[in-house]
C-alpha atoms as a PDB file:
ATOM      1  CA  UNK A   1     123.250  67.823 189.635  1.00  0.00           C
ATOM      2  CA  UNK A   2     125.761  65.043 190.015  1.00  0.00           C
ATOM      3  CA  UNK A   3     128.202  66.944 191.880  1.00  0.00           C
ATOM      4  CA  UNK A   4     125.387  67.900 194.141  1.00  0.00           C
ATOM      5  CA  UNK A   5     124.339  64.322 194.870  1.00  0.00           C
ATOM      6  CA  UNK A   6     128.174  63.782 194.949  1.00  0.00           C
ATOM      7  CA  UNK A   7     128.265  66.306 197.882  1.00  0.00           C
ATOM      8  CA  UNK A   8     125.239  64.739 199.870  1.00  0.00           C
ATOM      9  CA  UNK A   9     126.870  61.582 199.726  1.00  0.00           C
ATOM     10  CA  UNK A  10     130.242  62.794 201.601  1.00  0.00           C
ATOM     11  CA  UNK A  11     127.784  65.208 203.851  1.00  0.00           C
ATOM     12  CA  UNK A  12     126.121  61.124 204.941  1.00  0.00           C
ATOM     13  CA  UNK A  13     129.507  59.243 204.727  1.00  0.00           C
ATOM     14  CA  UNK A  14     131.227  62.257 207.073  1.00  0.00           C
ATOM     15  CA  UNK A  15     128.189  62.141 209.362  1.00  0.00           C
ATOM     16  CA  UNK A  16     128.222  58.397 209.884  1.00  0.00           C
ATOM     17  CA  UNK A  17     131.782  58.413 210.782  1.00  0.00           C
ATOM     18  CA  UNK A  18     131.257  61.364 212.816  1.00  0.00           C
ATOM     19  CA  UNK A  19     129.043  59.283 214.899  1.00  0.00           C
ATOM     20  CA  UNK A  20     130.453  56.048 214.855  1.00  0.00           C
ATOM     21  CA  UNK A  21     133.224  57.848 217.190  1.00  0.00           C
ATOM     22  CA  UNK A  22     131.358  59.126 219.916  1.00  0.00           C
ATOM     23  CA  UNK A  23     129.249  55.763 220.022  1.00  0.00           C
ATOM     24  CA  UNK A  24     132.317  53.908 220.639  1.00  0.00           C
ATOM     25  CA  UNK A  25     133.736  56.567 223.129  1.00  0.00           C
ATOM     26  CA  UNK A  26     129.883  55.909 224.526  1.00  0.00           C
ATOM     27  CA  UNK A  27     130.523  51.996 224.857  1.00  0.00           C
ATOM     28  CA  UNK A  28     133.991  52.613 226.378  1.00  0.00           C
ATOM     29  CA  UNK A  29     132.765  55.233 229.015  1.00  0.00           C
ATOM     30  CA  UNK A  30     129.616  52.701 230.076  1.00  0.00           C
END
């Protein structure tokens, strides 16, 4: 179970700084 929750955790942490990116890119193109 913990490594599953472990693995959630980096799934959330990659997504957010997946995002962050492209919504700076976004501020920069506008």
């Amino acid at each position: 179970m913990p490594l599953q929750l472990g693995e959630k955790v980096q799934l959330r942490i990659t997504q957010n700084f997946s995002v962050v990116p492209h919504t700076q890119n976004y501020i920069r193109m506008h």
